[in-house]
C-alpha atoms as a PDB file:
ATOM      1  CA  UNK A   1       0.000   0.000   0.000  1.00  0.00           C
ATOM      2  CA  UNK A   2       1.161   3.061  -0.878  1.00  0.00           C
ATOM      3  CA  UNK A   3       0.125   6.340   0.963  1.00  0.00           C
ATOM      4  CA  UNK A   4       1.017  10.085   1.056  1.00  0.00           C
ATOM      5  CA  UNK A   5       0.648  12.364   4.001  1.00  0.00           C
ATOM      6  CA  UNK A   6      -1.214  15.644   3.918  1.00  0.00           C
ATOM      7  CA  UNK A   7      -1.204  18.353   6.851  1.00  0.00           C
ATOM      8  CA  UNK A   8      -3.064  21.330   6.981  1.00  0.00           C
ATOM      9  CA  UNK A   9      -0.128  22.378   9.237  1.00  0.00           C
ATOM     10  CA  UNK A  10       1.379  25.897   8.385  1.00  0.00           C
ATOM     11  CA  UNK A  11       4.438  24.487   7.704  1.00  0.00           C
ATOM     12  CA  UNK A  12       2.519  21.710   5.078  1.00  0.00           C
ATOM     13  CA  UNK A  13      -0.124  23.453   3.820  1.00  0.00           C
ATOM     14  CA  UNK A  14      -1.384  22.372   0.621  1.00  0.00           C
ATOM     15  CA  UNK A  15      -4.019  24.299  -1.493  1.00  0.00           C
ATOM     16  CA  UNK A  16      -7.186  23.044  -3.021  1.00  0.00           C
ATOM     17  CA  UNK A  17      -5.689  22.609  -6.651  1.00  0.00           C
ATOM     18  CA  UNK A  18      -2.716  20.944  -5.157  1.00  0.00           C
ATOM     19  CA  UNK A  19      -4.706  18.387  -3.496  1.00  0.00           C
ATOM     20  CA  UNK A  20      -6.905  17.754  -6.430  1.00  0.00           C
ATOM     21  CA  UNK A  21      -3.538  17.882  -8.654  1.00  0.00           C
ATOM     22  CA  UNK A  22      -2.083  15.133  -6.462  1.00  0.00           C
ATOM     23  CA  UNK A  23      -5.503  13.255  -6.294  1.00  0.00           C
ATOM     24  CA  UNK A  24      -5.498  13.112 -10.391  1.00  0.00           C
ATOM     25  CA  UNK A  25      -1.834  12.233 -10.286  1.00  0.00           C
ATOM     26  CA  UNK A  26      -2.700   9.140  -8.374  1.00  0.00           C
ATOM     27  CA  UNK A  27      -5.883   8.102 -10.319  1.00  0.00           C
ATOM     28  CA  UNK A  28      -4.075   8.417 -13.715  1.00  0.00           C
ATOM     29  CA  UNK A  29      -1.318   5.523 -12.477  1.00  0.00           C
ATOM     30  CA  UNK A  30      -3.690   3.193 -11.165  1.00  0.00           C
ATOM     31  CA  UNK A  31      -5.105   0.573 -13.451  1.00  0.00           C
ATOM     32  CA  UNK A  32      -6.596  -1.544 -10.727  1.00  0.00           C
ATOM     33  CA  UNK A  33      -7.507  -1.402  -7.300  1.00  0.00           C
ATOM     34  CA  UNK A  34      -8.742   1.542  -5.056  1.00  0.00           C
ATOM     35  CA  UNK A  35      -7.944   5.229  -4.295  1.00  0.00           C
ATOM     36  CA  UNK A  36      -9.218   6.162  -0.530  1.00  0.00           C
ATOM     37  CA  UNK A  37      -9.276   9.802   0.362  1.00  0.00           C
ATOM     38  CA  UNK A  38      -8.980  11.095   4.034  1.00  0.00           C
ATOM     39  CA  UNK A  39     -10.754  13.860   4.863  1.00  0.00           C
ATOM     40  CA  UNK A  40     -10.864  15.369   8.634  1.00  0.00           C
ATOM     41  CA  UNK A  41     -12.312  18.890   9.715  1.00  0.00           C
ATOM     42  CA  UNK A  42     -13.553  19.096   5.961  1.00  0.00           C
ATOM     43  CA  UNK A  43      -9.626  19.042   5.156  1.00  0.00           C
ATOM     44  CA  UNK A  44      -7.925  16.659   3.213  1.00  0.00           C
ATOM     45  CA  UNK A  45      -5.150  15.018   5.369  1.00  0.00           C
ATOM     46  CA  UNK A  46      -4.236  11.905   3.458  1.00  0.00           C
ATOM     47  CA  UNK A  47      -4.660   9.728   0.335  1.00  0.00           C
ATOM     48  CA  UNK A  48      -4.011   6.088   0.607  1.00  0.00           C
ATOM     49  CA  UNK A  49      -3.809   3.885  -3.157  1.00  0.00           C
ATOM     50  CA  UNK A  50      -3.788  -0.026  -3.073  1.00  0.00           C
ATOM     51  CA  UNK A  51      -2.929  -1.387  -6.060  1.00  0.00           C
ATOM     52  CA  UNK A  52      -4.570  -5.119  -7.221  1.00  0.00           C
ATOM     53  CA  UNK A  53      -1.978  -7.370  -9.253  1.00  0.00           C
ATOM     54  CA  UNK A  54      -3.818 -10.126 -10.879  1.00  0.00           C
ATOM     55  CA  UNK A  55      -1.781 -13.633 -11.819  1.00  0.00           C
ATOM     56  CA  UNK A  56      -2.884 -15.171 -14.797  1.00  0.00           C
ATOM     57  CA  UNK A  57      -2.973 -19.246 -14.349  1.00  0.00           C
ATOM     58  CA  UNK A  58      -0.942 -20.635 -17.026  1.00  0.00           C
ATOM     59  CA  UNK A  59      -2.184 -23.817 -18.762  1.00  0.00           C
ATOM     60  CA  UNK A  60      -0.682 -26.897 -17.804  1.00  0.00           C
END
């Protein structure tokens, strides 16, 4: 799992268009799995992505 930390911090502030910027970022590398966004005090503080890798059987 792969996750990046936000903080509405002074010293980490990130803006609106940032956020969405790094939100699109992470959607346009992901081919499958899920994209979870944390939101607290109407602020986004952290985006989490799990990736699925599927294994194809191989015939026997």
């Amino acid at each position: 799992m792969d996750s990046k930390e936000l903080s509405s911090a002074s010293d980490n502030h990130f803006s609106t268009s940032e956020v969405a910027k790094q939100i699109l970022d992470v959607l346009a590398d992901l081919k499958f799995g899920s994209l979870q966004i944390i939101v607290q005090d109407g602020v986004v503080v952290q985006i989490e992505k799990t990736e699925k890798f599927r294994v194809r059987n191989s015939k026997r």
